[in-house]
Protein backbone atom coordinates (compact mmCIF):
# COMPACT_ATOMS: atom_id res chain seq x y z
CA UNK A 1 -5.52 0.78 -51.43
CA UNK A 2 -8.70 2.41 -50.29
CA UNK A 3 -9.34 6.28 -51.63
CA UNK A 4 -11.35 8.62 -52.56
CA UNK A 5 -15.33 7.86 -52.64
CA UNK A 6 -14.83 4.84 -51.01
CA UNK A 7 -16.44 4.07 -47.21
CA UNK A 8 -13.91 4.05 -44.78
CA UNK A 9 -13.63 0.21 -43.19
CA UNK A 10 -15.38 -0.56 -39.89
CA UNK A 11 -12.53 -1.12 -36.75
CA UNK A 12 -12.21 -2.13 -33.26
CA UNK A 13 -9.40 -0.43 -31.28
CA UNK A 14 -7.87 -0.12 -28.36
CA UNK A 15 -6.93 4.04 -27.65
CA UNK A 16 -4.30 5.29 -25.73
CA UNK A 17 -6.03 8.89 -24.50
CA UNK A 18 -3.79 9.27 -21.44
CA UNK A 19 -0.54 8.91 -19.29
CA UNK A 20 -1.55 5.69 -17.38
CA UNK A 21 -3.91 2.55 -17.66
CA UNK A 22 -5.69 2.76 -14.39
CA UNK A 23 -8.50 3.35 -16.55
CA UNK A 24 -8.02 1.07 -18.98
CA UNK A 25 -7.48 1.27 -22.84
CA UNK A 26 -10.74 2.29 -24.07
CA UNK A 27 -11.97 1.17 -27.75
CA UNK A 28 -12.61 3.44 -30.58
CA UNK A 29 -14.92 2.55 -33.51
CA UNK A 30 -15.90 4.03 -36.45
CA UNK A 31 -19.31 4.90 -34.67
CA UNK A 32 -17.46 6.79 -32.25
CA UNK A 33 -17.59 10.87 -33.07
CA UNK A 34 -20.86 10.67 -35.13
CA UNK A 35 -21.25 13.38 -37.06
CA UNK A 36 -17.92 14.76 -37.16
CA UNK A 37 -15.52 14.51 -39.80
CA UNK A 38 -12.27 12.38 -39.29
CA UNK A 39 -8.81 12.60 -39.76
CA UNK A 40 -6.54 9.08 -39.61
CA UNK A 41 -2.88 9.30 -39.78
CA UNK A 42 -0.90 6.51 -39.89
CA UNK A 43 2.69 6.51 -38.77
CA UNK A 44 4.92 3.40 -39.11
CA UNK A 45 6.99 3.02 -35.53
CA UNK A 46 6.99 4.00 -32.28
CA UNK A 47 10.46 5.30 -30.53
CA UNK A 48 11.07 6.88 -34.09
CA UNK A 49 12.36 10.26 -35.35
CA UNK A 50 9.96 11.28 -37.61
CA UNK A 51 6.99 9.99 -36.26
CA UNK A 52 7.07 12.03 -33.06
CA UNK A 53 7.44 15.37 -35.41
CA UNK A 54 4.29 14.55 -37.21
CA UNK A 55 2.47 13.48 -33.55
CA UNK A 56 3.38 16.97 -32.13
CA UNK A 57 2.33 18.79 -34.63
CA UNK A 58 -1.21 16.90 -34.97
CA UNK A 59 -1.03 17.76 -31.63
CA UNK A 60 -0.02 21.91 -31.91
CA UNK A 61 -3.20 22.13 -34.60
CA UNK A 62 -5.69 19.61 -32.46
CA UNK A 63 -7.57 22.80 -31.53
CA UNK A 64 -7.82 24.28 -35.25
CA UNK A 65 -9.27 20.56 -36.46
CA UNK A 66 -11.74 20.70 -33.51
CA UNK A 67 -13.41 24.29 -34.96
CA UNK A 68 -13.50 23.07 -38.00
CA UNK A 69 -15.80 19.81 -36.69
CA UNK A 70 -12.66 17.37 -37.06
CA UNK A 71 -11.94 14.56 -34.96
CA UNK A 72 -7.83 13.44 -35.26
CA UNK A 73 -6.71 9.47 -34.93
CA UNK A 74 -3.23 8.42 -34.70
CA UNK A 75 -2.48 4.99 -35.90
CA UNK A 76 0.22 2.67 -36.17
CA UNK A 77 0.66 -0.91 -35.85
CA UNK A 78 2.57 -0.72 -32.25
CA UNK A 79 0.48 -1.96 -29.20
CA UNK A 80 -1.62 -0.18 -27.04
CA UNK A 81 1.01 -0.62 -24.06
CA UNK A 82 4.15 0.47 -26.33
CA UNK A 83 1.83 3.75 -27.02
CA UNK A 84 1.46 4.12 -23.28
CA UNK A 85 5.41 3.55 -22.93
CA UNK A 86 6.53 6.09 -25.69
CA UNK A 87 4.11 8.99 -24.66
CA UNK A 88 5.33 8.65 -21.09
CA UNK A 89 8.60 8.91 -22.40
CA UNK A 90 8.73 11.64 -25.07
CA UNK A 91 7.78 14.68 -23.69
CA UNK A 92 6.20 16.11 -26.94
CA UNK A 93 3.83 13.36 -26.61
CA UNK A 94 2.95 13.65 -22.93
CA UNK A 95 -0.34 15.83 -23.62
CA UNK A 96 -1.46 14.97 -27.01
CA UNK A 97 -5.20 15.66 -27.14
CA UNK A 98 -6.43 12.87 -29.92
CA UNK A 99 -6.56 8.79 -29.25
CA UNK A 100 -3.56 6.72 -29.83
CA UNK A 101 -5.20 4.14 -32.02
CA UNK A 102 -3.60 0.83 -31.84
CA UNK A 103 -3.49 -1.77 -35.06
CA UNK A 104 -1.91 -4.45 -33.75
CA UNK A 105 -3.63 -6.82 -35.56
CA UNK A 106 -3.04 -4.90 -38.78
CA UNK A 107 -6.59 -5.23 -39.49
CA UNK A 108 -7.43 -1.55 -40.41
CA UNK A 109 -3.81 -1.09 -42.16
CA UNK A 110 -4.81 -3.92 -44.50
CA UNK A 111 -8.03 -3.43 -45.15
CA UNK A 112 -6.91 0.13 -45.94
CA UNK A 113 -3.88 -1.08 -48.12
CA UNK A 114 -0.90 1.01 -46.44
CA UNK A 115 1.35 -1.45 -45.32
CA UNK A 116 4.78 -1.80 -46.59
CA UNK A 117 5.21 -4.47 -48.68
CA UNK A 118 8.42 -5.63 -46.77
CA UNK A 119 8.53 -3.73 -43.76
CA UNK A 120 4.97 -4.83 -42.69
CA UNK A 121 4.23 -1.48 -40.98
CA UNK A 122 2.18 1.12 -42.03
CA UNK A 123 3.16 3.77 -44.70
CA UNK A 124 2.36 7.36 -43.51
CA UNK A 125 -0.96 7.79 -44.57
CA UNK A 126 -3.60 10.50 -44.12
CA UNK A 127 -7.20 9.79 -44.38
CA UNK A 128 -10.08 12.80 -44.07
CA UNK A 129 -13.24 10.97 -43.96
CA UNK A 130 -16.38 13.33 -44.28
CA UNK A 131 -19.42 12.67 -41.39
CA UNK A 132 -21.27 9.60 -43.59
CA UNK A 133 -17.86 7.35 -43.35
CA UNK A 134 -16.71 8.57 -47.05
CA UNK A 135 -13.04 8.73 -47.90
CA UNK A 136 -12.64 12.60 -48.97
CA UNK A 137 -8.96 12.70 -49.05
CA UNK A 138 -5.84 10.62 -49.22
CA UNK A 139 -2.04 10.98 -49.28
CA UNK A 140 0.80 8.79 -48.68
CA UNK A 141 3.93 9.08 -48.14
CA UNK A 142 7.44 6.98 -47.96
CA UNK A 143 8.78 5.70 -44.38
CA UNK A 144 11.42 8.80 -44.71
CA UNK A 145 9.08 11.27 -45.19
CA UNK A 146 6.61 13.29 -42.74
CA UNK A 147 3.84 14.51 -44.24
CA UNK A 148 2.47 18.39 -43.85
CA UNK A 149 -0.04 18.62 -41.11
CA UNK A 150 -0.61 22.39 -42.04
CA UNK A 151 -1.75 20.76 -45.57
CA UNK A 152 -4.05 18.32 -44.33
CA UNK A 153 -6.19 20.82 -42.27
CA UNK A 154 -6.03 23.41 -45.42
CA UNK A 155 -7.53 19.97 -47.56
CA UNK A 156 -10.10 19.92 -44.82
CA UNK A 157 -10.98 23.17 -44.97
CA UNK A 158 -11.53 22.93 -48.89
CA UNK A 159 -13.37 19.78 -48.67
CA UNK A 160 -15.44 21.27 -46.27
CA UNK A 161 -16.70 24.79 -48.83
CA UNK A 162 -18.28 22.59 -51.13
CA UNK A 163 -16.68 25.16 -53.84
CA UNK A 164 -13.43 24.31 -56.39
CA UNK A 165 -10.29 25.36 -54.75
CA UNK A 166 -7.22 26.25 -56.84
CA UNK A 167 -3.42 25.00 -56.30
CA UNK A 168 -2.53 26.99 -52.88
CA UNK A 169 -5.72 28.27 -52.08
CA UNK A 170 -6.33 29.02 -48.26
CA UNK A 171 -9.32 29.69 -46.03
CA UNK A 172 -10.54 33.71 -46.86
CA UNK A 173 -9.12 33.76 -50.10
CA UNK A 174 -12.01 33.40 -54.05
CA UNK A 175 -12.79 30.13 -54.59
CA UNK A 176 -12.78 29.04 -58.52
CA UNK A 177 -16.09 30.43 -60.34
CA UNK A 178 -17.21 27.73 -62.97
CA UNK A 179 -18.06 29.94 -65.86
């Protein structure tokens, strides 16, 4: 499995970005949002329970990842047109605000390492990657667990001080002072 220091892989893939294909799918790339740093998560199904409670609330905190220079992706291994299908038909996912990435191929999944060894989708994994395509953060979790989306964007907001942040530490609060 990829982590930390490592350069995030170069991808291809179609997006899902709204309710209806008269536009298309368009492609997303690692090139895409230059500059900015990235978030990837990785759920393992469409038409799921879980994953729609972790796609909402990526959603509900898209605007707090955008002031902080963030760009979100939402992964799985599901096509572009079952994306289309399931956001048409959940209404929680009828406005989400980020791309839809789709992995069909399983090409970024394995070059990443986070598919399940017998389920061959993807593990829920979360990926900050800083503006120069370096893996800053990662955490995975098992098929039956979501993963805290309010604990990714306080990682990205230590990642982004540049200074040591204790257990629980949150935006306003002393950083660490290395005596």
């Amino acid at each position: 499995m990829l982590t930390i220091g490592d350069q995030f892989p170069s991808f291809n893939l179609k997006a899902v970005t709204q309710n209806d294909h008269s536009e298309g799918f368009p492609s997303v790339n690692e090139q895409d949002q230059s500059g900015k740093w990235k978030v990837f998560f990785f759920w393992p199904k469409d038409f799921t329970f879980i994953c729609p409670t972790e796609l909402i609330s990526f959603g509900d905190l898209y605007s707090e990842f955008q002031k902080r220079n963030a760009q979100i992706y939402g992964c799985s291994t599901d096509s572009d047109y079952v994306h289309l299908a399931w956001r048409n038909s959940h209404p929680g996912l009828a406005n989400l605000p980020y791309p839809m990435l789709s992995d069909i191929k399983r090409e970024l999944s394995e070059s990443l390492g986070i598919l399940h060894p017998s389920e061959g989708v993807c593990l829920r994994a979360t990926y900050i990657v800083d503006p120069e395509g370096k893996i800053r953060h990662v955490s995975v979790n098992d098929l039956s667990v979501g993963r805290n989306t309010d604990e990714t964007l306080r990682i990205l907001d230590g990642l982004q001080s540049e200074e040591l942040c204790g257990c629980n530490w949150k935006p306003g609060q002393a950083h660490i002072k290395a005596a």
